[in-house]
C-alpha atoms as a PDB file:
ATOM      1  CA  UNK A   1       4.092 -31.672 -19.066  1.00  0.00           C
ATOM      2  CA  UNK A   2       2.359 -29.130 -21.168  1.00  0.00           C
ATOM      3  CA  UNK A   3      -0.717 -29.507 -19.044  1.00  0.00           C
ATOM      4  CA  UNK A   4       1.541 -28.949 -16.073  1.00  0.00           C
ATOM      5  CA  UNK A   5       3.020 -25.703 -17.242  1.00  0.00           C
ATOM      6  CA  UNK A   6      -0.916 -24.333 -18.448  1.00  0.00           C
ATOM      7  CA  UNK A   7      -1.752 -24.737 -14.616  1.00  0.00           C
ATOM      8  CA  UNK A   8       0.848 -23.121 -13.222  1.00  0.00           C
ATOM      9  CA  UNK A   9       0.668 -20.261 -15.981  1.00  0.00           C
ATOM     10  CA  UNK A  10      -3.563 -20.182 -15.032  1.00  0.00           C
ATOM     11  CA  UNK A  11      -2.884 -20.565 -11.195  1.00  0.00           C
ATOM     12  CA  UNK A  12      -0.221 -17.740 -11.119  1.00  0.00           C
ATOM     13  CA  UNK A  13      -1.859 -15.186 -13.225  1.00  0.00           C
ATOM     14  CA  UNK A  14      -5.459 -15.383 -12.445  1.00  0.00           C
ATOM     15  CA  UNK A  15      -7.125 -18.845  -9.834  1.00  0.00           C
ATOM     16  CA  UNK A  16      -4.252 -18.105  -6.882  1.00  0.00           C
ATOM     17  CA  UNK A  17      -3.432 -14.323  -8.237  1.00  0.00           C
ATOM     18  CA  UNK A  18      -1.469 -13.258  -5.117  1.00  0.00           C
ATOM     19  CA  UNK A  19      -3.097 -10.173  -5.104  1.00  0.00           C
ATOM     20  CA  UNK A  20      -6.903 -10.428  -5.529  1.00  0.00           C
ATOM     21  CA  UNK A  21      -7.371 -13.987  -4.117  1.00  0.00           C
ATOM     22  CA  UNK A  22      -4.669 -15.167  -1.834  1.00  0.00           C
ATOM     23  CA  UNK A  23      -4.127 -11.257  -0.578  1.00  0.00           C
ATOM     24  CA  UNK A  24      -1.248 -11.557   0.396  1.00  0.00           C
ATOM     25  CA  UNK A  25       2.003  -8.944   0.415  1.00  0.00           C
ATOM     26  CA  UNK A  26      -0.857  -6.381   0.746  1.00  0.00           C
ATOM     27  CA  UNK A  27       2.149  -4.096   2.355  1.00  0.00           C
ATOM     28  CA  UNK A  28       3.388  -3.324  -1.036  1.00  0.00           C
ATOM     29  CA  UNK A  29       0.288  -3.261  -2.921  1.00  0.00           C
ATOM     30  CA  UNK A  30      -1.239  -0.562  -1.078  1.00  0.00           C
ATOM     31  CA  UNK A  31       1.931   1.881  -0.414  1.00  0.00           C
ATOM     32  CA  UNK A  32       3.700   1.466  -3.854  1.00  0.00           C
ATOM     33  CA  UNK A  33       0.711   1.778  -6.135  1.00  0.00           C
ATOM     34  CA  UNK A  34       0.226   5.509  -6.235  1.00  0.00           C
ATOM     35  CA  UNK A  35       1.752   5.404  -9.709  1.00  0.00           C
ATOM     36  CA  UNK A  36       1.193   2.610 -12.684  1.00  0.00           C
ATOM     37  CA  UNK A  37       5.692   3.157 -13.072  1.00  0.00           C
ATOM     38  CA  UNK A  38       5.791   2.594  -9.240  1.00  0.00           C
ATOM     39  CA  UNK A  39       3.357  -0.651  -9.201  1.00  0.00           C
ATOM     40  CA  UNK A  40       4.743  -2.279 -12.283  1.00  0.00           C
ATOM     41  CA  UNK A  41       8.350  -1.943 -11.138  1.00  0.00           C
ATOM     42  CA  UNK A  42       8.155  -3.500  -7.944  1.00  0.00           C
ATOM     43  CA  UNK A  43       5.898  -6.051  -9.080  1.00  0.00           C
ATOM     44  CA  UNK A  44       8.506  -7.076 -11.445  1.00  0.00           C
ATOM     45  CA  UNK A  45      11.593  -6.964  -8.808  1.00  0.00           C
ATOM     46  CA  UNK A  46       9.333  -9.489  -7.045  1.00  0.00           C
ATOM     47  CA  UNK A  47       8.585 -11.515  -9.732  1.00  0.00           C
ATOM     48  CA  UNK A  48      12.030 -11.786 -10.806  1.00  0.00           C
ATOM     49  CA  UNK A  49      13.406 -12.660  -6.791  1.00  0.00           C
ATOM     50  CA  UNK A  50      10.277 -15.453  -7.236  1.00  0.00           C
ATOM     51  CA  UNK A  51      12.040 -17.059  -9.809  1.00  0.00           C
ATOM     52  CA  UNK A  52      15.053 -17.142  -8.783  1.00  0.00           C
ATOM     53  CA  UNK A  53      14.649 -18.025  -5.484  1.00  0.00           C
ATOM     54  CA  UNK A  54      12.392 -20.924  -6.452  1.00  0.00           C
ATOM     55  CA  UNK A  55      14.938 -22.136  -9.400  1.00  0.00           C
ATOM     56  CA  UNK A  56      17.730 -21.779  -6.049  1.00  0.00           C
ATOM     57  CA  UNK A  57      15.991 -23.597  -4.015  1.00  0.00           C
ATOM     58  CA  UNK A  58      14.329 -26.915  -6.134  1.00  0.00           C
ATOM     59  CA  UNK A  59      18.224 -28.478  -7.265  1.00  0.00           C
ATOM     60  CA  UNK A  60      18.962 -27.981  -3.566  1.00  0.00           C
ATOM     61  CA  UNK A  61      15.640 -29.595  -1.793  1.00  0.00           C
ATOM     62  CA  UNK A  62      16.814 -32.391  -0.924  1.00  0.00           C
ATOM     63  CA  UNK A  63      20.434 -31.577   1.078  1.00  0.00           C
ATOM     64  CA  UNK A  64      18.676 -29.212   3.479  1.00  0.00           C
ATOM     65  CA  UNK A  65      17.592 -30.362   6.718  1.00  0.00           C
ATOM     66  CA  UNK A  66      14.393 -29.716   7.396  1.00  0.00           C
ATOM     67  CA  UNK A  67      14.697 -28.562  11.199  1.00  0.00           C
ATOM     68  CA  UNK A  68      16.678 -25.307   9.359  1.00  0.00           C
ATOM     69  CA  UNK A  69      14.704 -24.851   6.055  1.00  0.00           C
ATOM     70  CA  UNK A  70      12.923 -22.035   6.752  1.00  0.00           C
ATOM     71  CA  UNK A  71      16.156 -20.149   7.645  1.00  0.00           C
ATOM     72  CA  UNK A  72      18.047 -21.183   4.833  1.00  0.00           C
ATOM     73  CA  UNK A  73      15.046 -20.460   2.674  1.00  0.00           C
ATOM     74  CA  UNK A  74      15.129 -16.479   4.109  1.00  0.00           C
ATOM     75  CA  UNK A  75      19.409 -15.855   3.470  1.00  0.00           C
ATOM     76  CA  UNK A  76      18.521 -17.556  -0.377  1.00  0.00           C
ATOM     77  CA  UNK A  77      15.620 -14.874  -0.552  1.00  0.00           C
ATOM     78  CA  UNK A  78      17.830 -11.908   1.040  1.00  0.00           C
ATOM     79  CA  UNK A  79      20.671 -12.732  -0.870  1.00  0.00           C
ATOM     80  CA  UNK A  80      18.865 -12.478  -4.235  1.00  0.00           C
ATOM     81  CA  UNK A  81      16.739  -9.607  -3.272  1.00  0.00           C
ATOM     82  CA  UNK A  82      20.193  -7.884  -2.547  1.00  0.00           C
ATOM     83  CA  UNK A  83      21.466  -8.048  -5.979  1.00  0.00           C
ATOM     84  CA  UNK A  84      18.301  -6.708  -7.397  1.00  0.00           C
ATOM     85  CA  UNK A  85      18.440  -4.042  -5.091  1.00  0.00           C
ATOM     86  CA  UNK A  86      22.318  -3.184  -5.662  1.00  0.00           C
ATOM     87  CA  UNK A  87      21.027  -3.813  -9.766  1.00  0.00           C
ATOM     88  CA  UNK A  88      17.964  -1.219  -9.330  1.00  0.00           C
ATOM     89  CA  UNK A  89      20.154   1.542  -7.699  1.00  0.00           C
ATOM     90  CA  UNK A  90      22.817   1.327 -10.001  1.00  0.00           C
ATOM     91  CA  UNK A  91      20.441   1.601 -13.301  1.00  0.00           C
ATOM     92  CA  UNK A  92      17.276   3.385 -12.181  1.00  0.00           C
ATOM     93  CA  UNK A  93      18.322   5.239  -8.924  1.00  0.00           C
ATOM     94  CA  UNK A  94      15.757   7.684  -9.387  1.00  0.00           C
ATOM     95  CA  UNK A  95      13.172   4.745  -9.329  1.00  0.00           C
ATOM     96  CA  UNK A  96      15.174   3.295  -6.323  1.00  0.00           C
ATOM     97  CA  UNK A  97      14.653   6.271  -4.514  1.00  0.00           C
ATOM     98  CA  UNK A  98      10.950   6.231  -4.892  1.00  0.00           C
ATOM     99  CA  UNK A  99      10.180   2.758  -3.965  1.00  0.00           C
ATOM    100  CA  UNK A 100      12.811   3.111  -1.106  1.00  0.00           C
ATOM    101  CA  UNK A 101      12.470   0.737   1.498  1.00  0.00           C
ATOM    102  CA  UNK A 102       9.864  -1.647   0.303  1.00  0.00           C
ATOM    103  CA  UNK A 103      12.747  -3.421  -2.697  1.00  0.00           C
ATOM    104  CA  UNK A 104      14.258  -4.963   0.510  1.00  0.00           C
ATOM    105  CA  UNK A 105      11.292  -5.605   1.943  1.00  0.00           C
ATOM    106  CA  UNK A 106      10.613  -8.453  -0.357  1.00  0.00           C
ATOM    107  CA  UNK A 107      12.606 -10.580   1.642  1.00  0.00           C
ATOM    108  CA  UNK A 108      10.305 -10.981   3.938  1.00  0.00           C
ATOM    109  CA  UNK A 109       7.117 -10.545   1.407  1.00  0.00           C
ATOM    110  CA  UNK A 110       4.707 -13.771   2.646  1.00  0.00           C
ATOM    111  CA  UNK A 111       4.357 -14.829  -1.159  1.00  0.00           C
ATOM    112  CA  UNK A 112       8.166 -15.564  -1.552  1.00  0.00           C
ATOM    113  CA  UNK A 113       8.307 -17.302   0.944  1.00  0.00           C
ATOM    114  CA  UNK A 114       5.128 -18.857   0.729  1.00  0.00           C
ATOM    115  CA  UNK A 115       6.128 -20.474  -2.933  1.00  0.00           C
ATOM    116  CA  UNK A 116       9.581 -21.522  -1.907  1.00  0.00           C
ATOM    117  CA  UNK A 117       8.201 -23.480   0.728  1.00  0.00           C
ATOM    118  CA  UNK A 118       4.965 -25.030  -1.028  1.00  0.00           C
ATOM    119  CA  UNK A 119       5.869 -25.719  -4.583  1.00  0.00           C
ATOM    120  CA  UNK A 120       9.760 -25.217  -4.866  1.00  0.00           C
ATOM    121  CA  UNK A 121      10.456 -28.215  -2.267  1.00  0.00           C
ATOM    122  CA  UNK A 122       8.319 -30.321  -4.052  1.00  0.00           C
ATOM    123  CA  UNK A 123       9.182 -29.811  -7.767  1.00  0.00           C
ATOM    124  CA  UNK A 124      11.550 -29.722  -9.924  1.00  0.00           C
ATOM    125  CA  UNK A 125      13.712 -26.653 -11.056  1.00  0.00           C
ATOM    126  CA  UNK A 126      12.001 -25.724 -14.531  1.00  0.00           C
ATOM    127  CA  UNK A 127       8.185 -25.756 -13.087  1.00  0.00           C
ATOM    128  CA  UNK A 128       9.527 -24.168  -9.349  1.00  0.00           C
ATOM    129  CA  UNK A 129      10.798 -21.294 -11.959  1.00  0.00           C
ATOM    130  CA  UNK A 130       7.982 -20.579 -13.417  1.00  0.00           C
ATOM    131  CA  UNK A 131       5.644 -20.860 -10.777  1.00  0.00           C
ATOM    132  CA  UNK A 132       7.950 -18.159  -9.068  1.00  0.00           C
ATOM    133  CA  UNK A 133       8.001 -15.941 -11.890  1.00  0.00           C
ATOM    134  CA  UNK A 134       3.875 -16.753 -12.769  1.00  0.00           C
ATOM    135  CA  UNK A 135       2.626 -15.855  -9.175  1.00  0.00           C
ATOM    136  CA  UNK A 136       5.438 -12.768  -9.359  1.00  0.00           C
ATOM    137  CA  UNK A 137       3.832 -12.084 -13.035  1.00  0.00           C
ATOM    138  CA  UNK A 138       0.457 -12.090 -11.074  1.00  0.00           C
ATOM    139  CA  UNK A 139       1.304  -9.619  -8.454  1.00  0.00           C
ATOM    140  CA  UNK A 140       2.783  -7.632 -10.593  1.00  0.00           C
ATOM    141  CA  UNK A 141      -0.402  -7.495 -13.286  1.00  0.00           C
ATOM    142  CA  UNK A 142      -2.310  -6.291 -10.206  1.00  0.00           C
ATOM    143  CA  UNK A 143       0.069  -3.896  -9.212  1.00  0.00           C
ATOM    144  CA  UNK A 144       0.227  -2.075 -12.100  1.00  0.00           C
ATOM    145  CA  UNK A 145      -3.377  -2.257 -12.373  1.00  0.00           C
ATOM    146  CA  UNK A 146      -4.486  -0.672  -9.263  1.00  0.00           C
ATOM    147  CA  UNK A 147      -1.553   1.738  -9.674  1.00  0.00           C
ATOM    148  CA  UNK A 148      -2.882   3.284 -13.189  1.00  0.00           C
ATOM    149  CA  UNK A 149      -6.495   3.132 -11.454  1.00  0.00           C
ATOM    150  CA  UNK A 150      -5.070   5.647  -8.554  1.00  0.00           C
ATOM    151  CA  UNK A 151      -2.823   7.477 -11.074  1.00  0.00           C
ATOM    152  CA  UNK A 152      -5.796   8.071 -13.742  1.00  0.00           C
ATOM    153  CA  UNK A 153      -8.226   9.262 -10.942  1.00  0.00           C
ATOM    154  CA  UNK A 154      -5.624  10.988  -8.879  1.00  0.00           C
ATOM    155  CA  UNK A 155      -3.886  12.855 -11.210  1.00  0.00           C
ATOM    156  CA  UNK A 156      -5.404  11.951 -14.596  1.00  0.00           C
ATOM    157  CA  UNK A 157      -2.404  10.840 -16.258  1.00  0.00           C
ATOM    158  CA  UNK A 158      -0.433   7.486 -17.093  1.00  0.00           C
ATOM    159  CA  UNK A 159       3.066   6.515 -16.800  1.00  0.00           C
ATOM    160  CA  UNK A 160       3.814   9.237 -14.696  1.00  0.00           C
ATOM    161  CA  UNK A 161       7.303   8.825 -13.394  1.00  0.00           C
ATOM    162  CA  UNK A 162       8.560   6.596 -16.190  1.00  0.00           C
ATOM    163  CA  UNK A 163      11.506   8.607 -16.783  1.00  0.00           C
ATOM    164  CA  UNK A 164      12.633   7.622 -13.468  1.00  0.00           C
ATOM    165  CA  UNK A 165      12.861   4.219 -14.468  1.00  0.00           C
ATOM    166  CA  UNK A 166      14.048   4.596 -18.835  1.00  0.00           C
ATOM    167  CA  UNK A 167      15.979   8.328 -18.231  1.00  0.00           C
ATOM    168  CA  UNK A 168      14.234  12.078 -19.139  1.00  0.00           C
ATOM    169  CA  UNK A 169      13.509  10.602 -22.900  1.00  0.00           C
ATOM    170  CA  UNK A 170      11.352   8.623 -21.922  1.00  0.00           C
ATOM    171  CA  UNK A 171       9.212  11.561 -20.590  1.00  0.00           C
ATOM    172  CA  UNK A 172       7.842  12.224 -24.095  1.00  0.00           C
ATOM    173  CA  UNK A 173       5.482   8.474 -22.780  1.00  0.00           C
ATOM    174  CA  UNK A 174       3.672  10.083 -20.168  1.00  0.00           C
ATOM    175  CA  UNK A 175       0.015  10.213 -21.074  1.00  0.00           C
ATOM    176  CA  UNK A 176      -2.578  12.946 -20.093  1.00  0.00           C
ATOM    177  CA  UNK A 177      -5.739  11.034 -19.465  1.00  0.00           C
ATOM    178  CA  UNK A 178      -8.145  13.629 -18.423  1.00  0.00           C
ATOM    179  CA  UNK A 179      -6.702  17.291 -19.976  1.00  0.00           C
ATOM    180  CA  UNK A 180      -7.139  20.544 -17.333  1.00  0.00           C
ATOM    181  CA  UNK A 181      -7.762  17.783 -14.456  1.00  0.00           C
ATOM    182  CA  UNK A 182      -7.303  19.251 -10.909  1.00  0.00           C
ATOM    183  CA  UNK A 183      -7.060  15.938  -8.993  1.00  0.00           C
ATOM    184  CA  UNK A 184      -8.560  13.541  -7.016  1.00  0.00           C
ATOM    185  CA  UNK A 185      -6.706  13.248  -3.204  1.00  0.00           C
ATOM    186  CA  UNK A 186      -8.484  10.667  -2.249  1.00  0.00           C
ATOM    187  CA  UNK A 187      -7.417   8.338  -4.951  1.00  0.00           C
ATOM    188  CA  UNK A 188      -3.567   8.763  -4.234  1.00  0.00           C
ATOM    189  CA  UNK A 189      -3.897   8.582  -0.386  1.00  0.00           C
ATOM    190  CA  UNK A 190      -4.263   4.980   1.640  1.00  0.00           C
ATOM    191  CA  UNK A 191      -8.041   5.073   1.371  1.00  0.00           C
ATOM    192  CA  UNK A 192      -7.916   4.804  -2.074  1.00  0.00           C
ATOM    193  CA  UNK A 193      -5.399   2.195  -2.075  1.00  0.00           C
ATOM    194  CA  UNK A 194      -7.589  -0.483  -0.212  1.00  0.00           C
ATOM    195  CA  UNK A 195     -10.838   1.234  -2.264  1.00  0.00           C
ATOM    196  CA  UNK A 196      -8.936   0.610  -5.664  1.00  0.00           C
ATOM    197  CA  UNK A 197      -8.044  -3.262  -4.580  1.00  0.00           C
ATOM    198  CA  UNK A 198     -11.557  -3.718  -3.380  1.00  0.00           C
ATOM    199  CA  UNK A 199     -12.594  -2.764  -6.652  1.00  0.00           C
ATOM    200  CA  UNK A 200     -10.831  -4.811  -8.465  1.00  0.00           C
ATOM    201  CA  UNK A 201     -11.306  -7.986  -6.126  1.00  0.00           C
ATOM    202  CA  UNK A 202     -15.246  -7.632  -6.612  1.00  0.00           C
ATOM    203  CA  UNK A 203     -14.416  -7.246 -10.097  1.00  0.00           C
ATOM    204  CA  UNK A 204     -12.345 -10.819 -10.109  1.00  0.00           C
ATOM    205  CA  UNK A 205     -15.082 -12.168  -7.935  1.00  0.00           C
ATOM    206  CA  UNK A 206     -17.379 -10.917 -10.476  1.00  0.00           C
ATOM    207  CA  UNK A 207     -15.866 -12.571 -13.380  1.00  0.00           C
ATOM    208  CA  UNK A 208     -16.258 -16.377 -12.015  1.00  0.00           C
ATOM    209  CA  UNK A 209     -19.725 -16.186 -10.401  1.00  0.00           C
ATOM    210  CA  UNK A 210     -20.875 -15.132 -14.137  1.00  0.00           C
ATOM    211  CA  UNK A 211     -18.235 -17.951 -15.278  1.00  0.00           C
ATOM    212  CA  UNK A 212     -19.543 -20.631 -12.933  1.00  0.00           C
ATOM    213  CA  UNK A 213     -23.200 -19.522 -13.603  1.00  0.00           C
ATOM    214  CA  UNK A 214     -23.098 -19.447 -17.439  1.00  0.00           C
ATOM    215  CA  UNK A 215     -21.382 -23.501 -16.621  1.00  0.00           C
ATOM    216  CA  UNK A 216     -24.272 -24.453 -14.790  1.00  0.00           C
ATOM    217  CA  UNK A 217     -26.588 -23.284 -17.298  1.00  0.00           C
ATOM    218  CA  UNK A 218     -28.855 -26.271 -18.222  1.00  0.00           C
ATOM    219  CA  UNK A 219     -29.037 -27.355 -22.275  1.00  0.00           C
ATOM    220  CA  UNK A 220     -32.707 -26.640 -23.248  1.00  0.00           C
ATOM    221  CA  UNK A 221     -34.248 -29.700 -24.232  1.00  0.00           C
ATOM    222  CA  UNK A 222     -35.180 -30.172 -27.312  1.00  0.00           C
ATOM    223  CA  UNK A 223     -38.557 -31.124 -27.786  1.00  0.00           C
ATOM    224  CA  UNK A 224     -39.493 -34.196 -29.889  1.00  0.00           C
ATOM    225  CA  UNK A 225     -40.586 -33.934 -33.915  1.00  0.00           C
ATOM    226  CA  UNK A 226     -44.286 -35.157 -34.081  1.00  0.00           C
ATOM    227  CA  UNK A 227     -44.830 -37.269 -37.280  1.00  0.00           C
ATOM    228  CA  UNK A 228     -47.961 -37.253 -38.525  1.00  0.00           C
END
């Protein structure tokens, strides 16, 4: 079981990473990530309406018919992405305000979906949760990621707008990467939105070539002692 809960952990965060391998909910990942605060935030909504609508979903499998799963599937999602809507507005409504309309969006995100119906039919509740919250974990990683690539180069700071999220204290967490810096457009615009993920797919892609290539490095062999 262990082994089971490795795999899921490995597939979530880094061999299926929703956002560098399977691409998918690239809506999100390239309008919310001017900011590392922005990125992070709705990675995290997502991964938390992941879990829960895969831990929904698993006790229940087996009583839906299958000719209506799909749409039963969507009002779990939307009903769940509702309450952390309603839960973001009422805590952070600054931040709620900047991510606007893409928090509801995540009902129809691909990737919730997607999990729901591919590993939450077919499991039980405890993995289903934690594949959920894994792949949202992924997303989320990636996210934040590209989002403090396009903040540092943009603007040269970090955890810009995290008083939206923690209040005007939390202002004093802000960091100025690059002092004096007059900013980079191009970095916080679309362009460098699909630039930044491009980078850090080839970087991904990067990683397991050298990976695969240092396992398929042949053992020199050793050459024979010659008694005399």
């Amino acid at each position: 079981m262990s082994n089971l809960y490795k795999e899921i952990t490995l597939n979530g965060l880094w061999k299926q990473n929703t956002g560098v391998v399977q691409l998918l909910g690239l809506c999100p990942t390239l309008a919310v990530t001017t900011t590392a605060v922005n990125g992070l935030s709705l990675g995290i909504a997502t991964a938390l309406v992941m879990a829960a609508s895969n831990g929904s979903v698993s006790p229940v499998r087996k009583f839906i018919p299958n000719e209506i799963r799909v749409p039963v599937f969507i009002l779990v999602i939307a009903v769940l992405v509702t309450v952390i809507d309603l839960s973001i507005n009422a805590f952070a409504h600054p931040l709620h305000k900047v991510l606007g309309i893409f928090i509801p969006l995540i009902v129809v995100n691909c990737i919730v979906l997607a999990r729901v119906e591919s590993f939450a039919v077919k499991n039980s509740p405890a993995p289903s949760i934690l594949d959920g919250f894994m792949m949202g974990l992924g997303l989320a990683l990636v996210l934040g990621l590209l989002g403090a690539m396009r903040e540092i180069i943009g603007k040269g700071t970090l955890f810009s707008g995290i008083d939206l999220a923690f209040g005007p204290s939390a202002k004093q967490f802000v960091l100025t990467i690059i002092p004096d810096y007059h900013g980079f457009l191009l970095a916080v615009l679309p362009p460098g939105a699909f630039l930044g993920l491009g980078s850090l797919i080839a970087l991904r892609n990067w990683i397991e070539i050298r990976k695969t290539a240092k396992n398929n490095t042949p053992t020199p062999a050793l050459k024979p002692i010659l008694s005399h």
